[in-house]
Protein backbone atom coordinates (compact mmCIF):
# COMPACT_ATOMS: atom_id res chain seq x y z
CA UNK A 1 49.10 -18.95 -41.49
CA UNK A 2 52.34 -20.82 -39.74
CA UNK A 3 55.26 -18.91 -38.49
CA UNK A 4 57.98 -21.87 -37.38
CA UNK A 5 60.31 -20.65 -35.25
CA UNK A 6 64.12 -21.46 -34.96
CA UNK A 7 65.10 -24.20 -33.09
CA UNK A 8 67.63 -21.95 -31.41
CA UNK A 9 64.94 -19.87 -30.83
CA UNK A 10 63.50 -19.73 -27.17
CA UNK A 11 60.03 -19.87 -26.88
CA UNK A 12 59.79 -18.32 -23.40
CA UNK A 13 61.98 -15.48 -24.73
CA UNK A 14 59.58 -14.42 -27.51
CA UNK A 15 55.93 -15.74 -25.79
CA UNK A 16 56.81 -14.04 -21.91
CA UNK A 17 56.91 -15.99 -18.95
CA UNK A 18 53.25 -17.73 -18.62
CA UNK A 19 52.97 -16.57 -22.11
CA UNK A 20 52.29 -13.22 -20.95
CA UNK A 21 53.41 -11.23 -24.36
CA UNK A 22 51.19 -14.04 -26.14
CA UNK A 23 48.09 -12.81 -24.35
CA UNK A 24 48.93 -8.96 -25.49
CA UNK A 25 49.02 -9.72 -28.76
CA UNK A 26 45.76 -12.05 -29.10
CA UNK A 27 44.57 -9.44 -27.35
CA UNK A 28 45.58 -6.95 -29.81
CA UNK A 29 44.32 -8.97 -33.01
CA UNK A 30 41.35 -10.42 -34.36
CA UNK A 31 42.53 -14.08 -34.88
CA UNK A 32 43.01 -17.10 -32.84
CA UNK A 33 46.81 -17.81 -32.22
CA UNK A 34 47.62 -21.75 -31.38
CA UNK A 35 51.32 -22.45 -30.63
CA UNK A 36 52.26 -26.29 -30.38
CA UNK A 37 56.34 -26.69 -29.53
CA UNK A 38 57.94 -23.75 -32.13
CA UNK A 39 55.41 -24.08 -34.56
CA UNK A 40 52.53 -20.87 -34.39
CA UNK A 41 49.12 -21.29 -36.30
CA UNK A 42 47.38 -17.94 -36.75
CA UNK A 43 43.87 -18.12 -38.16
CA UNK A 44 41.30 -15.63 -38.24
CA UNK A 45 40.34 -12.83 -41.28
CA UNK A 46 42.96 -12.81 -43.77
CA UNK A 47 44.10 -9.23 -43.87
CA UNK A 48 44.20 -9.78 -39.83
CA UNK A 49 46.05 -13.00 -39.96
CA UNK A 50 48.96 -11.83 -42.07
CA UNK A 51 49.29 -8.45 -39.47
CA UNK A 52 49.79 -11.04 -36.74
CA UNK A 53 52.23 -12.87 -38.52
CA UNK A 54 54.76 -9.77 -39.78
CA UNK A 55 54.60 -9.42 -36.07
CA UNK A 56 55.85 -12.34 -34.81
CA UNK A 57 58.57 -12.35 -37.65
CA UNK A 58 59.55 -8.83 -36.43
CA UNK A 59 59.51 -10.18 -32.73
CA UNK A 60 61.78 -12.66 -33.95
CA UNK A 61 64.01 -10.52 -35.86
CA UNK A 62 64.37 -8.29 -32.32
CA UNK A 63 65.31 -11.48 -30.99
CA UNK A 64 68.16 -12.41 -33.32
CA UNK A 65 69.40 -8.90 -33.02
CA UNK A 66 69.72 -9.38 -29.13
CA UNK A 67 66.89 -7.52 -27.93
CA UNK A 68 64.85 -8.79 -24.54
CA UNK A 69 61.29 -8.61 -25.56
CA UNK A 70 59.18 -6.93 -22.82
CA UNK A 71 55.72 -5.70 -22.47
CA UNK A 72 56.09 -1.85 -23.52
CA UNK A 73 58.09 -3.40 -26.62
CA UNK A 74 56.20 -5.85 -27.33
CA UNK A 75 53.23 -3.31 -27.01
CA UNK A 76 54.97 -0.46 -29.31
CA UNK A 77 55.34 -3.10 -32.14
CA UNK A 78 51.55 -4.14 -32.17
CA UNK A 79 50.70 -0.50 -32.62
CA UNK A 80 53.18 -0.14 -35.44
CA UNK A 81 52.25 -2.95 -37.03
CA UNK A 82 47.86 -2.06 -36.40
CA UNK A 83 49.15 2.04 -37.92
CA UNK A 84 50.90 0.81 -40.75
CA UNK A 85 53.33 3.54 -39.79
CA UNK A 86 56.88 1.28 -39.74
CA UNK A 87 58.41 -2.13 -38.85
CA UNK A 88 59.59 -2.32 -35.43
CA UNK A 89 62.88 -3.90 -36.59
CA UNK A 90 63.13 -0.19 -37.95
CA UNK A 91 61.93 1.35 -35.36
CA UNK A 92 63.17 -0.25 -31.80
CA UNK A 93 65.89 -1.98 -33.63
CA UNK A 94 68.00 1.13 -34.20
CA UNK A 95 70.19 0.98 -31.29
CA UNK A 96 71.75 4.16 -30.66
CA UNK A 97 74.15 3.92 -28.05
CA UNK A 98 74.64 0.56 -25.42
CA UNK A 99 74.91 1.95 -21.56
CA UNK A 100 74.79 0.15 -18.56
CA UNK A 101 74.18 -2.92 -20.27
CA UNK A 102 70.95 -2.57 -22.57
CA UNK A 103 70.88 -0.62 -25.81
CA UNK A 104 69.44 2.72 -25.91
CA UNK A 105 66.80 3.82 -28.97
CA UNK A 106 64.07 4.82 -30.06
CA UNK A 107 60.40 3.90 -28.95
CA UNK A 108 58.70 5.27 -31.62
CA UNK A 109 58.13 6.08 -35.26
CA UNK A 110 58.37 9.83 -33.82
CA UNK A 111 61.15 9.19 -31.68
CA UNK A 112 62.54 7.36 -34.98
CA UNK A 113 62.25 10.38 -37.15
CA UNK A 114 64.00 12.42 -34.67
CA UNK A 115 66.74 10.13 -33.96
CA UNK A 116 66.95 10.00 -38.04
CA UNK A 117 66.88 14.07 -38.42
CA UNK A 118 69.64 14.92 -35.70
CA UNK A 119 72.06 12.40 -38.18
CA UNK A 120 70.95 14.01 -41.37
CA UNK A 121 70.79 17.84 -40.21
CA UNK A 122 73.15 20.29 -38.52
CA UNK A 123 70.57 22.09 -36.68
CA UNK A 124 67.46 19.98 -35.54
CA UNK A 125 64.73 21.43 -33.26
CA UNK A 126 62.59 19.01 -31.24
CA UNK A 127 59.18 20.32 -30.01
CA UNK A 128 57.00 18.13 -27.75
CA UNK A 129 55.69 17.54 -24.30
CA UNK A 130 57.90 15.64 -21.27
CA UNK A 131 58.29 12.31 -21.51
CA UNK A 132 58.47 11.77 -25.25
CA UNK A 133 62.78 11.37 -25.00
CA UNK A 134 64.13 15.18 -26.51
CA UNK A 135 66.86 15.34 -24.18
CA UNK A 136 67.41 11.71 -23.93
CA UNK A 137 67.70 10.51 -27.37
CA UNK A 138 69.73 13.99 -27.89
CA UNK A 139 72.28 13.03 -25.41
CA UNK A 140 72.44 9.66 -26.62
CA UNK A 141 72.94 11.00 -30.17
CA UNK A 142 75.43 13.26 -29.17
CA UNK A 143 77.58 10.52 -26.69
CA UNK A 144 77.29 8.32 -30.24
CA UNK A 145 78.89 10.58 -32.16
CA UNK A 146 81.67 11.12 -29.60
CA UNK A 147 82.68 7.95 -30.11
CA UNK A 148 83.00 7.56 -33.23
CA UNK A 149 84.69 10.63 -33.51
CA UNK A 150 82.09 12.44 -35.33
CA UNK A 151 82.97 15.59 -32.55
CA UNK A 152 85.58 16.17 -30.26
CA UNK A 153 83.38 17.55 -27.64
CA UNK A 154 79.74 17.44 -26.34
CA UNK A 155 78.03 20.63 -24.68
CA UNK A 156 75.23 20.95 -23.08
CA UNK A 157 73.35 23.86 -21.77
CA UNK A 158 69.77 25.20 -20.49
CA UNK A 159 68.66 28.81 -19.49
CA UNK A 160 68.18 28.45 -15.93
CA UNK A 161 65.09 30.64 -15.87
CA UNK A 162 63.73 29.38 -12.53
CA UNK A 163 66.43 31.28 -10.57
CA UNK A 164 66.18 34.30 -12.10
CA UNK A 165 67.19 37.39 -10.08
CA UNK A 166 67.31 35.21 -6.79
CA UNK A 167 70.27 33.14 -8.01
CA UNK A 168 73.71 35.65 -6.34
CA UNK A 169 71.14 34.72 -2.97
CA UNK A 170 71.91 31.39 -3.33
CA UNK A 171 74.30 29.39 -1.22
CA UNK A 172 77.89 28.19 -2.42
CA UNK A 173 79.68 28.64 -5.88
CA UNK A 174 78.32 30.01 -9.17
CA UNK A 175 78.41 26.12 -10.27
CA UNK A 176 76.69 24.79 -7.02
CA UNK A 177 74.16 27.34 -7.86
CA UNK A 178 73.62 26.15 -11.33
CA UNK A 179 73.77 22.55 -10.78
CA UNK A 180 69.91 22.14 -9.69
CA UNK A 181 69.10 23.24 -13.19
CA UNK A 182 71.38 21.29 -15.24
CA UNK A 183 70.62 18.02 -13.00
CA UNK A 184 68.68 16.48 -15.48
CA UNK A 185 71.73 16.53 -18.15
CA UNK A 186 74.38 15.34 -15.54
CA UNK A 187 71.89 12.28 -15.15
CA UNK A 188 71.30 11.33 -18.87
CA UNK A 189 74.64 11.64 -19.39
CA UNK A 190 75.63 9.45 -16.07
CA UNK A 191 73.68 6.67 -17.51
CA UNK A 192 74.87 6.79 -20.98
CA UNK A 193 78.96 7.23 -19.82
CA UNK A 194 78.94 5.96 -16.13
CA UNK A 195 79.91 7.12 -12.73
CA UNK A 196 83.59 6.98 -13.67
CA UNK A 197 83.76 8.02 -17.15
CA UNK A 198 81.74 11.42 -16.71
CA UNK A 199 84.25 12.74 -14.31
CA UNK A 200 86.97 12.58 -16.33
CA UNK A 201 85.19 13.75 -19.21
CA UNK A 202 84.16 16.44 -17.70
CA UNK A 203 87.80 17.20 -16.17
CA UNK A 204 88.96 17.24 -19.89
CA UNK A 205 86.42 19.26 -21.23
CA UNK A 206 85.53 16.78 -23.80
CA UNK A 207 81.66 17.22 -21.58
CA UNK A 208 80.42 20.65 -20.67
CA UNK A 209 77.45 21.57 -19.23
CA UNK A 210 76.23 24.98 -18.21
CA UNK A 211 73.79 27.62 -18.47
CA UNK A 212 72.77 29.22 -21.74
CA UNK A 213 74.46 32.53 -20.25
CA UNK A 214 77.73 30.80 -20.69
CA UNK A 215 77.59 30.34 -24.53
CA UNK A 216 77.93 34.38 -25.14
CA UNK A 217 80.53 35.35 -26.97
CA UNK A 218 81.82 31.85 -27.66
CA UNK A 219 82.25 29.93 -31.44
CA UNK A 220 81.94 26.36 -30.95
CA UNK A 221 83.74 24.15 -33.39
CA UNK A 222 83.64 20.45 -33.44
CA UNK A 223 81.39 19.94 -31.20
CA UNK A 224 77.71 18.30 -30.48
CA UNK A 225 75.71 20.92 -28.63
CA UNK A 226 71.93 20.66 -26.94
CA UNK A 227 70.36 23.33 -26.16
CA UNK A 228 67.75 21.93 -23.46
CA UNK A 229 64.36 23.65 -22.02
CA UNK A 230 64.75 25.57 -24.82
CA UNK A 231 60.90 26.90 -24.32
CA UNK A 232 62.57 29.85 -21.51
CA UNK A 233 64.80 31.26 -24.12
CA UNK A 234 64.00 35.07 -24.70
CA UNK A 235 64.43 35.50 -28.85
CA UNK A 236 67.67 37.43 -28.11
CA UNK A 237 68.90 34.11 -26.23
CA UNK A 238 68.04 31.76 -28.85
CA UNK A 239 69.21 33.96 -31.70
CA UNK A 240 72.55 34.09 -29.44
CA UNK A 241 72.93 30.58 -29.21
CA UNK A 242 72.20 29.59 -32.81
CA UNK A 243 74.93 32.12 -33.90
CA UNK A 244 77.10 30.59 -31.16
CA UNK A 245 77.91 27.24 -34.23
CA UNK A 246 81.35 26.81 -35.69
CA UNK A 247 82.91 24.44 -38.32
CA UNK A 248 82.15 21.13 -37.71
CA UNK A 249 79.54 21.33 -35.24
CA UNK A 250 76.39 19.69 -34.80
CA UNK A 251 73.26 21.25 -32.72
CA UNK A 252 69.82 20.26 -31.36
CA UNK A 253 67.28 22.60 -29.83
CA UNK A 254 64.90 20.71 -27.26
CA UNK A 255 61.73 22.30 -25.79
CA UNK A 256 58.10 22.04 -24.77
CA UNK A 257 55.81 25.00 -26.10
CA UNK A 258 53.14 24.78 -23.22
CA UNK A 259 55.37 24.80 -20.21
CA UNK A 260 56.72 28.29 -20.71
CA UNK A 261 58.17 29.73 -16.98
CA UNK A 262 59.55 32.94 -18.96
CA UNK A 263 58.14 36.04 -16.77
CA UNK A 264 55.01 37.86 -17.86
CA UNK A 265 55.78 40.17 -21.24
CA UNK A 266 58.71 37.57 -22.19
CA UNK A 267 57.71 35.95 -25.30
CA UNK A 268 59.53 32.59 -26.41
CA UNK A 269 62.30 32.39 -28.55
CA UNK A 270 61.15 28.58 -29.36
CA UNK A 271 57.79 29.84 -29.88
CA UNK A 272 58.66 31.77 -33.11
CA UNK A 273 61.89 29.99 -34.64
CA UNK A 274 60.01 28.18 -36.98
CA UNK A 275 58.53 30.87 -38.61
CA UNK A 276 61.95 32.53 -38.94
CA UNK A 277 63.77 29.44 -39.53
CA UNK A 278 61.72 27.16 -41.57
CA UNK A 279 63.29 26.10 -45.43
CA UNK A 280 66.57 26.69 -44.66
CA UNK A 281 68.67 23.76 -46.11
CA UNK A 282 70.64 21.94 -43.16
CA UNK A 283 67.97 22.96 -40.12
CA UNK A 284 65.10 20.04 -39.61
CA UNK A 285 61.87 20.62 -36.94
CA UNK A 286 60.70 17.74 -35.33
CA UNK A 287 57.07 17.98 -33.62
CA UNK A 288 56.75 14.47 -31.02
CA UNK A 289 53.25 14.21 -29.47
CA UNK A 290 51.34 11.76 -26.76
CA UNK A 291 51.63 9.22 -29.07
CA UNK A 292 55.51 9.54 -28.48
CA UNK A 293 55.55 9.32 -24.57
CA UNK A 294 57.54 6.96 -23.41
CA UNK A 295 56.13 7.12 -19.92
CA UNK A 296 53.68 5.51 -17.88
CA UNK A 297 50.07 5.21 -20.68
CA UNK A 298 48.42 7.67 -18.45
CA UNK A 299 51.19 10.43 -19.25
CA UNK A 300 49.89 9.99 -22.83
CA UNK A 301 46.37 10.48 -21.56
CA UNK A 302 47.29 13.45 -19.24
CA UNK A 303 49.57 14.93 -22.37
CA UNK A 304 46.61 14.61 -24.88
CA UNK A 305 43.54 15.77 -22.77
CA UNK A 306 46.13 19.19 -21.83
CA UNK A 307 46.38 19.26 -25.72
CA UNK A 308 42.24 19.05 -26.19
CA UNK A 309 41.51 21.71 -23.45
CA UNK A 310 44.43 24.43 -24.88
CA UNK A 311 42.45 23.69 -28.29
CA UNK A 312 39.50 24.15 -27.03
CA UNK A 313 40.25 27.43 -25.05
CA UNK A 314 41.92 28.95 -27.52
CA UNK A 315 38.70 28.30 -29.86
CA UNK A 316 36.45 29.92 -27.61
CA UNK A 317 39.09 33.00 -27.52
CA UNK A 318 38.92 33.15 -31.24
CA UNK A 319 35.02 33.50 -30.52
């Protein structure tokens, strides 16, 4: 099989310095891959052979579309293309958002189906472990639909469970007290708006973020709202915030089921919202897994092997 590349095409761009991305993928496939000036010969089992070609033709596409090829990338579309699961032009070539220079999206098919069920639904719920992009792709989402004018506003809140009772003994304002537990919002959405646009944002209220305790009593209209951490909501909280959506709003619920910090006797409100939730038109669940971390590959490992032993305990419970 021959895949001729464009003559505008650079060879370095698609093959890695000291054909680094070349080596991943004939390490990847079953088949011998010759490349002599912009012409590549693949040859090897058929079935394999044509694999290897749909990827360089999807490398290429990435290419055209203005995407730097890298190793994770490159990596992500050889085990897209080996699952049979999507093409990565699908996949990593669904740019939500373009901060800071380099286009924000998805990593993976999960990540994909996600990004794809906070457009479609009004409520979308996204269960998985750290690292697998909940709050990022939600803020991304959410700064995307700002600008086009989708919403007027974006708000963004977490229960800030760790404080609990100890929080009036903290130093300084009710927000400098807060602001440790909404850090990781402020710093998605720094890199999505920039140091100077966030301010002023903010200023306008057109961003809000604060705690979940905030949100009582309120009717939110036009507006993109994340509910983050969502694991250390109490069922009254979550029930409160759900009921919390106005005309014209848009919400996503992000959380991890194993990393509960609720106190002893506090069940999660996260935990059972599915079962009270589930077939109602307008409300999507998305469940990402290891496969969908988008961290170092030993976060995958650690997330997985957690996964095994919580099966495994609970099995000899059930005995």
């Amino acid at each position: 099989m021959k895949i001729l590349v464009p003559g505008d095409q650079s060879m370095v761009a698609l093959l890695g310095q000291r054909d680094e991305l070349l080596k991943l993928i004939e390490a990847a496939f079953d088949s011998v891959i010759v490349v002599r000036g912009n012409e590549i010969t693949i040859t090897g089992p058929e079935e394999e052979a044509e694999r290897v070609g749909v990827l360089f033709e999807e490398l290429l596409s990435l290419l055209q579309r203005g995407h730097d090829l890298t190793a994770s990338s490159v990596g992500r579309s050889i085990e897209l293309i080996k699952g049979n699961e999507a093409k990565p032009t699908d996949v990593l070539g669904d740019v939500l958002l373009t901060g800071r220079g380099r286009g924000i999206s998805p990593k993976t098919l999960g990540q994909k189906q996600y990004v794809d069920a906070m457009r479609r639904a009004t409520l979308t719920f996204a269960i998985g472990p750290a690292g697998t992009g909940k709050t990022y792709l939600a803020v991304a989402t959410a700064v995307r639909a700002l600008q086009d004018k989708m919403v007027s506003r974006i708000i963004l809140t977490r229960p800030a469970v760790e404080a609990g009772e100890r929080l009036g003994f903290l130093p300084g304002t009710l927000y400098e007290k807060i602001d440790p537990y909404m850090k990781p919002l402020y710093d998605a959405l720094f890199e999505m708006t920039g140091a100077e646009s966030l301010p002023r944002l903010m200023e306008r209220g057109t961003v809000e973020v604060a705690p979940l305790a905030f949100m009582r009593g309120r009717t939110v209209n036009d507006s993109f709202i994340i509910l983050d951490e969502a694991q250390n909501t109490t069922p009254e909280q979550m029930k409160m915030f759900l009921t919390r959506l106005g005309f014209g709003s848009k919400a996503v619920v992000n959380g991890d089921v194993t990393q509960i910090d609720l106190p002893n006797g506090h069940g999660s409100g996260l935990v059972i919202v599915q079962d009270i939730l589930s077939g109602i038109e307008g409300i999507e669940f998305c469940h990402l897994g290891a496969r969908d971390v988008v961290r170092h590959k030993i976060v995958q490992d650690i997330v997985e092997a957690y996964r095994l032993f919580g099966e495994k305990r609970a099995a000899g419970a059930d005995d």
